[in-house]
N, C-alpha and C. Protein backbone atom coordinates (compact mmCIF):
# COMPACT_ATOMS: atom_id res chain seq x y z
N UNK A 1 -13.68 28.79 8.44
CA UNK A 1 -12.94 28.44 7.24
C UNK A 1 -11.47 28.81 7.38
N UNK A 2 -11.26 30.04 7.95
CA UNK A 2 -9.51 30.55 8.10
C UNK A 2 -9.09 29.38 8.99
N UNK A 3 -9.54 29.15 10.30
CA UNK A 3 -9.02 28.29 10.88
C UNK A 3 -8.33 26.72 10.52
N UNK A 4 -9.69 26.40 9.75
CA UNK A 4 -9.41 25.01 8.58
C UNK A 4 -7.87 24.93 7.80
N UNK A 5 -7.63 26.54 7.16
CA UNK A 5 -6.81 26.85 6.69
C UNK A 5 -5.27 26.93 6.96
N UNK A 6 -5.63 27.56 8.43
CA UNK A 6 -4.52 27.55 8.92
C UNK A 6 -3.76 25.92 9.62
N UNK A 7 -5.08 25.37 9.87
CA UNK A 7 -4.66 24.10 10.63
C UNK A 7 -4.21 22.91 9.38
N UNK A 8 -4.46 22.80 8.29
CA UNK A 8 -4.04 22.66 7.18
C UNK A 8 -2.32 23.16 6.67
N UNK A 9 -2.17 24.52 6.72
CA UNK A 9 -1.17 24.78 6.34
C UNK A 9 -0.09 24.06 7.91
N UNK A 10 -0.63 24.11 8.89
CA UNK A 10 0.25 23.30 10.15
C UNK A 10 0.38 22.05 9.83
N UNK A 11 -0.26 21.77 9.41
CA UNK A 11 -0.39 19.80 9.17
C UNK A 11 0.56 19.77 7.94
N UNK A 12 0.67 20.60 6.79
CA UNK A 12 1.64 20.61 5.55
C UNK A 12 2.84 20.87 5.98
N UNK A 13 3.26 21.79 7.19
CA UNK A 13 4.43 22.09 7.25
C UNK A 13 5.17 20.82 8.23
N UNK A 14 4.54 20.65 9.21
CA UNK A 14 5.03 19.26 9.67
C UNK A 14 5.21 17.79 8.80
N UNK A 15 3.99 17.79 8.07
CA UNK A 15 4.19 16.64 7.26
C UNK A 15 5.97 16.91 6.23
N UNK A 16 6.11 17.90 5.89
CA UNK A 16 7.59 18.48 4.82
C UNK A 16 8.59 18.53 6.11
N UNK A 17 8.17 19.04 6.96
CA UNK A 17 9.52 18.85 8.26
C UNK A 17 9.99 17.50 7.99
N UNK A 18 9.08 16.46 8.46
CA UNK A 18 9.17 14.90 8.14
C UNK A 18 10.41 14.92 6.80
N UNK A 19 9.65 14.97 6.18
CA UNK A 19 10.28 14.88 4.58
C UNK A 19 11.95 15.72 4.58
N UNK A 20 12.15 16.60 4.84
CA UNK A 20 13.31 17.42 5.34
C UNK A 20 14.45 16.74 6.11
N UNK A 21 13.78 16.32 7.36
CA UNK A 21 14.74 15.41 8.28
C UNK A 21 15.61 13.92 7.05
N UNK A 22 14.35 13.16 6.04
CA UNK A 22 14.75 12.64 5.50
C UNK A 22 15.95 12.85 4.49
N UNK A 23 16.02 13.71 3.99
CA UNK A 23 16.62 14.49 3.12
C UNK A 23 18.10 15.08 3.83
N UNK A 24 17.77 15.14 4.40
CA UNK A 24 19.07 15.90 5.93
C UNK A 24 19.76 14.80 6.07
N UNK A 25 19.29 13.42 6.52
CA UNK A 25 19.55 12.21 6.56
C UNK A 25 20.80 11.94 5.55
N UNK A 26 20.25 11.94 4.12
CA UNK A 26 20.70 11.33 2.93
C UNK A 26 21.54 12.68 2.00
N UNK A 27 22.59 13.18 2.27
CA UNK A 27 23.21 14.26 1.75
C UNK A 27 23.82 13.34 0.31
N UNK A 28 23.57 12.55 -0.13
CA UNK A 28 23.91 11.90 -1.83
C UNK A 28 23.28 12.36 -2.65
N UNK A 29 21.90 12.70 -2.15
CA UNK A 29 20.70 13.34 -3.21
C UNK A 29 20.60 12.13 -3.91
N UNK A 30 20.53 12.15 -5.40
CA UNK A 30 20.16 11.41 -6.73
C UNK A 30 20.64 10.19 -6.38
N UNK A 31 21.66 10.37 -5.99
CA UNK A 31 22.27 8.74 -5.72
C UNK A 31 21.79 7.60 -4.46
N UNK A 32 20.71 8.72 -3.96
CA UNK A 32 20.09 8.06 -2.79
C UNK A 32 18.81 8.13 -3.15
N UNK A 33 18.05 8.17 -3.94
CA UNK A 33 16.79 8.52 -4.01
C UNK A 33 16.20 6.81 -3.32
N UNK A 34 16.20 5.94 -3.94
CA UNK A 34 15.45 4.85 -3.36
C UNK A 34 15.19 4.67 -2.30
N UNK A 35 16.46 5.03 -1.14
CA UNK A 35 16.28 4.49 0.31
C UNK A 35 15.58 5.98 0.72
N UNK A 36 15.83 7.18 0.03
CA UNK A 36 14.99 8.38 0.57
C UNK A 36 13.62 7.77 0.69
N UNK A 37 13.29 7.24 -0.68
CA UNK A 37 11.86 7.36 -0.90
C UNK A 37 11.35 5.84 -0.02
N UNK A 38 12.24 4.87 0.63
CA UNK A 38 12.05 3.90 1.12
C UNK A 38 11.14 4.37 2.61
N UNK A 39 13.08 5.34 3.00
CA UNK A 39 12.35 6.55 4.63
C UNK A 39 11.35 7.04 4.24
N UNK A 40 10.99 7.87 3.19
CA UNK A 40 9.87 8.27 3.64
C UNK A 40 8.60 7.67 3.12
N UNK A 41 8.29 6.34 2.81
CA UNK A 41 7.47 5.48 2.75
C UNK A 41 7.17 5.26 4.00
N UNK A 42 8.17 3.96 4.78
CA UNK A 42 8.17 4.61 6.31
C UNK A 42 7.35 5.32 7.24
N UNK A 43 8.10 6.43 6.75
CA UNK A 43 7.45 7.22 7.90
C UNK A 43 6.13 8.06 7.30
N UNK A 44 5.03 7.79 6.28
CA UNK A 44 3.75 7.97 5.94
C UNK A 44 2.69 6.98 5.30
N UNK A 45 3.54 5.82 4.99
CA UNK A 45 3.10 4.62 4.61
C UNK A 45 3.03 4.34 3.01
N UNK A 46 2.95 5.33 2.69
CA UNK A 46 2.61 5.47 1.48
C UNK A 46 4.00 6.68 0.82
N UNK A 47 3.77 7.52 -0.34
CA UNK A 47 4.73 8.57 -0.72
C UNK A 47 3.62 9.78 -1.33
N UNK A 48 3.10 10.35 -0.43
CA UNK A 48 2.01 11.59 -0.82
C UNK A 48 2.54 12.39 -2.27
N UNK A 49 1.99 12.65 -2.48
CA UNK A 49 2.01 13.65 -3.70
C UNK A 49 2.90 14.59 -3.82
N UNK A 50 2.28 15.78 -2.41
CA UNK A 50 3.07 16.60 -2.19
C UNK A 50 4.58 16.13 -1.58
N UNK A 51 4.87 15.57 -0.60
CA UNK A 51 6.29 15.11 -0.80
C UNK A 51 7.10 14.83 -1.65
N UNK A 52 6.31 13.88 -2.92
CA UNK A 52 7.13 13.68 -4.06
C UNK A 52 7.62 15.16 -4.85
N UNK A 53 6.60 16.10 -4.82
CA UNK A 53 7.13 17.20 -5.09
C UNK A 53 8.44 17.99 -4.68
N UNK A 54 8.43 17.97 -3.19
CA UNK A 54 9.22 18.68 -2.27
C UNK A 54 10.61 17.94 -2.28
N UNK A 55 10.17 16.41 -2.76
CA UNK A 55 11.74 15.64 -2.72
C UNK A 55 12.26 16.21 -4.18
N UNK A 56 11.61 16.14 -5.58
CA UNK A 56 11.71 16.72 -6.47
C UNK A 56 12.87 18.06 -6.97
N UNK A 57 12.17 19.10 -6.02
CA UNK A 57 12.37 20.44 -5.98
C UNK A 57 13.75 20.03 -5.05
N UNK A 58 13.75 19.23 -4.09
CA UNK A 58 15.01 19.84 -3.40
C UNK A 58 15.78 18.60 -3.57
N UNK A 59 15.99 18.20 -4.17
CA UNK A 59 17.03 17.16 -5.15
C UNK A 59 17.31 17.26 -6.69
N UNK A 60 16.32 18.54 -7.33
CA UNK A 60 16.81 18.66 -8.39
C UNK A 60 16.49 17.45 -9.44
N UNK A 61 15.44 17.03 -9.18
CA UNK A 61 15.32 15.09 -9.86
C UNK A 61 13.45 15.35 -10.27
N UNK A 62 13.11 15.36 -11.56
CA UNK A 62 12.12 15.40 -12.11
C UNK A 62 10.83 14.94 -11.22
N UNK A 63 10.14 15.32 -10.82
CA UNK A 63 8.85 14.22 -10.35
C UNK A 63 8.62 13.15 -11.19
N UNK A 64 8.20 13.17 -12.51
CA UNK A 64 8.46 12.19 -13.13
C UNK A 64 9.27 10.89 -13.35
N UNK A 65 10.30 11.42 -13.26
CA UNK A 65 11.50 10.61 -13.39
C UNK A 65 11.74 9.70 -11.32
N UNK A 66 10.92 10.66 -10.38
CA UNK A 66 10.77 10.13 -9.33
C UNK A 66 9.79 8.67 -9.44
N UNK A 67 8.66 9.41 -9.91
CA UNK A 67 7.50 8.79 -9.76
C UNK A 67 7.91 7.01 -11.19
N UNK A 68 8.71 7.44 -11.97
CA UNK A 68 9.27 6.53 -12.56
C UNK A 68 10.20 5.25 -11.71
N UNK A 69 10.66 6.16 -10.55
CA UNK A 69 11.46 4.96 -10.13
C UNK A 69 10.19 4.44 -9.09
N UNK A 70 9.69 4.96 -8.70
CA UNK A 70 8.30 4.60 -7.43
C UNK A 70 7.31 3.71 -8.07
N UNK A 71 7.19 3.80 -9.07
CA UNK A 71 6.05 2.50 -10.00
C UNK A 71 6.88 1.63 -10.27
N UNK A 72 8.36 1.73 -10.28
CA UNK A 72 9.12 0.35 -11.01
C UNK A 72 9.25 -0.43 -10.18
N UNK A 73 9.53 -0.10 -8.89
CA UNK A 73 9.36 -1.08 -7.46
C UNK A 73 7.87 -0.83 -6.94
N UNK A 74 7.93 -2.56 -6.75
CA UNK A 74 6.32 -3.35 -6.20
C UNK A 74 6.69 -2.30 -5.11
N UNK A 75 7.73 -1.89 -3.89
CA UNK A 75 7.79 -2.03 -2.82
C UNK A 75 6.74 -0.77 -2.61
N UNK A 76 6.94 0.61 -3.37
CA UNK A 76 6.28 1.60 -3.22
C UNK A 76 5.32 2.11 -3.68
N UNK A 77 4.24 2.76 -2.86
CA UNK A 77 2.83 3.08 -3.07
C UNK A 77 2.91 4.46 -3.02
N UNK A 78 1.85 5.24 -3.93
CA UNK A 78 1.80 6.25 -4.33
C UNK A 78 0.38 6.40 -4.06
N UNK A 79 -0.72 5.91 -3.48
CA UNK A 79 -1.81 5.98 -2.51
C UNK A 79 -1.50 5.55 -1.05
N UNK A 80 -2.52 6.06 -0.28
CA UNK A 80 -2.42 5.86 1.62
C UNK A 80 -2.77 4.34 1.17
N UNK A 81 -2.73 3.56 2.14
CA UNK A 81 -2.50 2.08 2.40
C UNK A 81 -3.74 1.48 3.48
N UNK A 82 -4.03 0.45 3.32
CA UNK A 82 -4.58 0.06 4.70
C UNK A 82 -3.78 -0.57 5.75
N UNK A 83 -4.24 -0.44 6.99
CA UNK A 83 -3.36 -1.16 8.40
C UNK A 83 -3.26 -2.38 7.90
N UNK A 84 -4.06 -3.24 6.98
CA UNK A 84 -3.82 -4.89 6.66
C UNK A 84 -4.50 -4.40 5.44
N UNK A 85 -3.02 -5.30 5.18
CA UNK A 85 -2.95 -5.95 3.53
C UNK A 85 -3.48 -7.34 3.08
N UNK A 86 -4.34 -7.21 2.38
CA UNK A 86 -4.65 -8.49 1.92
C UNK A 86 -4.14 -9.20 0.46
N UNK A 87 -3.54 -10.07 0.58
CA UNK A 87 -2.84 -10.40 -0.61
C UNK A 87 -3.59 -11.85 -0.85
N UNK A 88 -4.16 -11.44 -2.02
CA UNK A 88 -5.34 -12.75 -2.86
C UNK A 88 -4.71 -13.31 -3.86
N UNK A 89 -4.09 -14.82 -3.48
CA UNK A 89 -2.99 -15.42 -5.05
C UNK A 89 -4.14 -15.84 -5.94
N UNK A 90 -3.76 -15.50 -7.17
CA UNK A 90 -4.14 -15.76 -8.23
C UNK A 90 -3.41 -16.82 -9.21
N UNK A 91 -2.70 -17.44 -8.42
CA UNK A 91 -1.29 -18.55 -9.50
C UNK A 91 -2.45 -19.28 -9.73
N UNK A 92 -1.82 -20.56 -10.37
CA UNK A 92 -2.13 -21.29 -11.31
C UNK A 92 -2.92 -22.71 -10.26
N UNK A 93 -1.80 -22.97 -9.28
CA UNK A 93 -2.97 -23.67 -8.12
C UNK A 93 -4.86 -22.90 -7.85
N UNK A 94 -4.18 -22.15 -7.50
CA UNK A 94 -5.39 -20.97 -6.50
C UNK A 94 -6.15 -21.16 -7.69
N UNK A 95 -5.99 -20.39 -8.83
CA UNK A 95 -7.04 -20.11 -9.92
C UNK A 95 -7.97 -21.11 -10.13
N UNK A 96 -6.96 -22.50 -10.34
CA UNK A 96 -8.08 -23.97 -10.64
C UNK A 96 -9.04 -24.46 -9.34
N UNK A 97 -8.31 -24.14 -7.73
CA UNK A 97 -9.40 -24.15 -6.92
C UNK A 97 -10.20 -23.05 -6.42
N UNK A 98 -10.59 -22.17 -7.16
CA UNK A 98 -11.62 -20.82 -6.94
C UNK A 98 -11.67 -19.45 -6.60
N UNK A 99 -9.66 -19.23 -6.73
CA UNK A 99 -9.09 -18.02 -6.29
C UNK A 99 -10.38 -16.84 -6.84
N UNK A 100 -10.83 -17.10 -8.50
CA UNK A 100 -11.74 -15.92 -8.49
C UNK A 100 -12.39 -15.38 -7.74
N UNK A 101 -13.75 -16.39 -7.66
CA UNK A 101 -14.97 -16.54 -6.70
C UNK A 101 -14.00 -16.07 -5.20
N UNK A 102 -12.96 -16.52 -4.39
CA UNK A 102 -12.60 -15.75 -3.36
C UNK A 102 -12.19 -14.08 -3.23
N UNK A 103 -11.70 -13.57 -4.67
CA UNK A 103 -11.49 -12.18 -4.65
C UNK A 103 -12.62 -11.56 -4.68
N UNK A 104 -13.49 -12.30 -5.73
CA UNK A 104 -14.73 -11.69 -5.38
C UNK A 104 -15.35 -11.24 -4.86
N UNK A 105 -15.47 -12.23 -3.64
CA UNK A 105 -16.45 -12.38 -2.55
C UNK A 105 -15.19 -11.05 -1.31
N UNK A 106 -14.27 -11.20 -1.24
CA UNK A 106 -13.41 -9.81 -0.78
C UNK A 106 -14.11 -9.10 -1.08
N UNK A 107 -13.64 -8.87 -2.57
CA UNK A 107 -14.32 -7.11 -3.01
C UNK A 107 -15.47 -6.79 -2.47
N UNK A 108 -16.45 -7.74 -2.67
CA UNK A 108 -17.82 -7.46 -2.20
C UNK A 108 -18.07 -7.44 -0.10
N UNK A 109 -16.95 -8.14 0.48
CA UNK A 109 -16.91 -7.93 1.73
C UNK A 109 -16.70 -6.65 2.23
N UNK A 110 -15.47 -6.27 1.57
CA UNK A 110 -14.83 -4.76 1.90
C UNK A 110 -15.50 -3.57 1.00
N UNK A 111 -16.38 -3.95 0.31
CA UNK A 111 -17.28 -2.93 -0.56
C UNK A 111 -15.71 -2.19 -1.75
N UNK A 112 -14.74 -3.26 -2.12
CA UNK A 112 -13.77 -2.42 -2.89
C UNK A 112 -13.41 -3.16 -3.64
N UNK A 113 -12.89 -2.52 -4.86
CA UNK A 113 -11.86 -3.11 -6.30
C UNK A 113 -10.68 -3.94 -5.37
N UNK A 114 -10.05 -4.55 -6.24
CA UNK A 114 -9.26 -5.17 -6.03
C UNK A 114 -8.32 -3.82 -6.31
N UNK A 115 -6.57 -3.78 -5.47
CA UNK A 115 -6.40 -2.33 -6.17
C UNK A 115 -6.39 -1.22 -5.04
N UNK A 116 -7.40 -1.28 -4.19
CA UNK A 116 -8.08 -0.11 -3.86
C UNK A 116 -8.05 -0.56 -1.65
N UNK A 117 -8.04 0.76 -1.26
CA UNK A 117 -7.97 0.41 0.18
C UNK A 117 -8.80 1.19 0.31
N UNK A 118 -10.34 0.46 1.60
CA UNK A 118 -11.60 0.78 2.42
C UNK A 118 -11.34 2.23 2.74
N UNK A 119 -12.30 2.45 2.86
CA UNK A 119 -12.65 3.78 3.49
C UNK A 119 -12.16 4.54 4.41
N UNK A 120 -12.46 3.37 5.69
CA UNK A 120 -12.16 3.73 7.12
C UNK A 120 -10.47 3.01 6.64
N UNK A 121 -9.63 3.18 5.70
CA UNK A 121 -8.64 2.70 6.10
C UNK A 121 -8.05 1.15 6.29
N UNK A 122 -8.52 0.71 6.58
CA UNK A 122 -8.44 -0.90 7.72
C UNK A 122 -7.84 -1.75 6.57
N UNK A 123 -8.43 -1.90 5.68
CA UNK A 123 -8.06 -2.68 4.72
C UNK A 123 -7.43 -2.57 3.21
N UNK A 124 -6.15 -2.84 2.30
CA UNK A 124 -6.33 -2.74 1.34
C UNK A 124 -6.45 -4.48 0.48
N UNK A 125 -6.92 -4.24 -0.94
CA UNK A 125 -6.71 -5.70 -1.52
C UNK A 125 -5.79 -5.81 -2.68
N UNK A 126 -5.01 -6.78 -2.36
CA UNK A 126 -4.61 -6.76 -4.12
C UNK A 126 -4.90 -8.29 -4.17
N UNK A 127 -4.12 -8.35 -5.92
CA UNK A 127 -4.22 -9.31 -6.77
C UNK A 127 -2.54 -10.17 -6.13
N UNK A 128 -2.05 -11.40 -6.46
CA UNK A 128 -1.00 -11.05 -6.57
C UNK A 128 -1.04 -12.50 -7.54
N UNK A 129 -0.07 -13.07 -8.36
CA UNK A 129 0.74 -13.93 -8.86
C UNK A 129 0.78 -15.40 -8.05
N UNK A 130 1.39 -15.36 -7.14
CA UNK A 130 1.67 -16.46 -6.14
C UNK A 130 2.19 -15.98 -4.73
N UNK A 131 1.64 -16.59 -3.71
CA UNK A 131 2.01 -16.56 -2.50
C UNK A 131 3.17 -17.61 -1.92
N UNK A 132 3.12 -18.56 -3.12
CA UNK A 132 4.06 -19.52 -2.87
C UNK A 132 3.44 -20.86 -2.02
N UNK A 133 2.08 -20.91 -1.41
CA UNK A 133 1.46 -21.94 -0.92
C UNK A 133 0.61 -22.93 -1.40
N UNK A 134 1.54 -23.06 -2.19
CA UNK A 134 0.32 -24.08 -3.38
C UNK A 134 -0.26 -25.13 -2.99
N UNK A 135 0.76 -25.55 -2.12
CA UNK A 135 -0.52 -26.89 -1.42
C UNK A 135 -1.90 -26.54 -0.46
N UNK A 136 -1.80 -25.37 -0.22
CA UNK A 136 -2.94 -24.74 0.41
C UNK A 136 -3.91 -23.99 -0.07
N UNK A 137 -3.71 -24.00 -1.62
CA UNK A 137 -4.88 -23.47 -2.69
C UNK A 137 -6.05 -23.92 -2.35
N UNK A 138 -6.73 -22.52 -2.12
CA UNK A 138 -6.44 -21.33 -2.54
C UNK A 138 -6.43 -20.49 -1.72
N UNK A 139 -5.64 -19.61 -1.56
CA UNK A 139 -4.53 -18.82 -0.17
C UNK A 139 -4.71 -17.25 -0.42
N UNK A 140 -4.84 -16.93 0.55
CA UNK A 140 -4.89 -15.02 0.52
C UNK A 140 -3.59 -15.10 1.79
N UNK A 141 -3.15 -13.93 1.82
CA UNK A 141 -1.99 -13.44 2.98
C UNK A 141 -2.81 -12.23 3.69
N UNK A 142 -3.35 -12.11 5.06
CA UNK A 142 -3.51 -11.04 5.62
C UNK A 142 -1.96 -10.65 6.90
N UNK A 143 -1.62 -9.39 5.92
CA UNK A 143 -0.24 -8.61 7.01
C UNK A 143 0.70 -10.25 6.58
N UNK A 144 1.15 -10.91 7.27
CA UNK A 144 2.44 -11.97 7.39
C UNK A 144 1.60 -13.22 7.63
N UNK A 145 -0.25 -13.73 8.37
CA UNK A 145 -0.85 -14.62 8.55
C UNK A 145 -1.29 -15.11 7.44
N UNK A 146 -0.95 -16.52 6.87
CA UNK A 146 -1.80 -16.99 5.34
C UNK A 146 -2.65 -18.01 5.66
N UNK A 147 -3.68 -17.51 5.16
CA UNK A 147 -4.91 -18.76 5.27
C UNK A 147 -5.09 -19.26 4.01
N UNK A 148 -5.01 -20.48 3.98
CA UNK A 148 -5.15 -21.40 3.51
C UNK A 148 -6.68 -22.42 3.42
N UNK A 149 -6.73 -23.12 2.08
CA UNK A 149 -7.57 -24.07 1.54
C UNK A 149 -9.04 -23.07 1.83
N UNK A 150 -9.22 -22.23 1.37
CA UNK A 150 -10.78 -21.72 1.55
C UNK A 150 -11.31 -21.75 0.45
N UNK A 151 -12.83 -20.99 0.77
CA UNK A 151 -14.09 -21.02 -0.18
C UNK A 151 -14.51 -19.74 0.36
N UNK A 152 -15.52 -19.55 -0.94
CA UNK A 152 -16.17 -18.03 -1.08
C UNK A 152 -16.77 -18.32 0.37
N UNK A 153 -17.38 -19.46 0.78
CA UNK A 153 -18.57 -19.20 1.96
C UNK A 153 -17.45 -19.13 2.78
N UNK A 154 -16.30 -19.30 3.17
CA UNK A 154 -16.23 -18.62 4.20
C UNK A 154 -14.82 -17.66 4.60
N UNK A 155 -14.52 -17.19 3.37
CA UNK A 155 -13.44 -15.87 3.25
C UNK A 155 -13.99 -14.80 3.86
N UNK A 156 -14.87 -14.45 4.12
CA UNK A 156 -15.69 -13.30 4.86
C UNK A 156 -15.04 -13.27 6.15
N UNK A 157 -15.29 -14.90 7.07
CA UNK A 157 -14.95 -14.76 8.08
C UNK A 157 -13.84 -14.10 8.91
N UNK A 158 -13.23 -14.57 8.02
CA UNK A 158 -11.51 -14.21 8.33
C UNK A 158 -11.69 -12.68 8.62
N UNK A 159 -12.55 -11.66 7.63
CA UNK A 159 -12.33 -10.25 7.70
C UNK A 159 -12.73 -9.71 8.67
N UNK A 160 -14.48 -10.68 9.07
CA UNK A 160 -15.18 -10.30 10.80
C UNK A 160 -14.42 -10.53 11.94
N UNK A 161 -13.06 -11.56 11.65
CA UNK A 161 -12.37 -12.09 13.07
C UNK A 161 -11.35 -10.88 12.86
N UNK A 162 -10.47 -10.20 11.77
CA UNK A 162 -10.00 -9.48 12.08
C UNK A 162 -10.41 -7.86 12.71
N UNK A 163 -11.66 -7.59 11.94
CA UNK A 163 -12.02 -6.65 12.48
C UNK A 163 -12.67 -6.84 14.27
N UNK A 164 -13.02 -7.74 14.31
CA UNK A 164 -12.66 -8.39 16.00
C UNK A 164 -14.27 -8.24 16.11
């Protein structure tokens, strides 16, 4: 158990080194917070908890009032992420050709909410508005690849070819 402990407190202090260098980086403080919190998106994928704290404390800038600017931009996540993003349009094309029934059949592929990233990592899903491919309704985006014109029977596939 000490060991756990200690290898824990090693993994915290490197992870805040990270966070530090960022900060070292950006001597504006307040007036830089976005591209801080951009770097250190970056470099953890996400903006951990405890960092938001440590940026907090050593900028003098509320967590709150952090975590206020971090929900107002789509760009930043305040959970770990998956290696591929799946982005499921829900516009007004997609919806009338079966966008539901395709998120669906996701959720139930990856065993997850829409919202929410797998277990092992690999995957997260969202919802989104429009992908902008309307002639290819109904369209998901995996990472920058968009597939186009599918059906529940065979949105699965796509997830078995990525996982290889």
């Amino acid at each position: 158990m000490a060991e756990t402990n200690i290898q824990s407190a090693e993994n915290e202090a490197l992870y805040l080194s990270k966070t530090e260098d960022v900060l070292e980086k950006y001597k504006h403080g307040r007036g830089s917070l976005i591209p801080i919190l951009q770097t250190i998106q970056t470099a953890y994928g996400y903006l951990p908890e405890k960092v938001v704290d440590f940026v907090s404390e050593r900028l003098n800038i509320s967590v709150n009032e952090i975590i206020g600017v971090a929900t107002f931009y789509a760009q930043f996540h305040m959970r770990p992420r998956g290696r591929h993003i799946i982005k499921a349009c829900s516009g007004t094309a997609c919806h009338v050709k079966g966008a539901k029934q395709i998120i669906e059949k996701l959720g139930k592929k990856l065993d997850i909410p829409v919202g929410e990233t797998t277990k092992d990592t690999m995957f997260t899903l969202e919802e989104v508005a429009c992908l902008g491919a309307c002639s290819l309704a109904p369209v998901i985006m995996v990472d920058e690849d968009v597939y186009g014109q599918l059906s529940h029977n065979t949105v699965g596939n796509i997830i078995d070819e990525i996982k290889g």
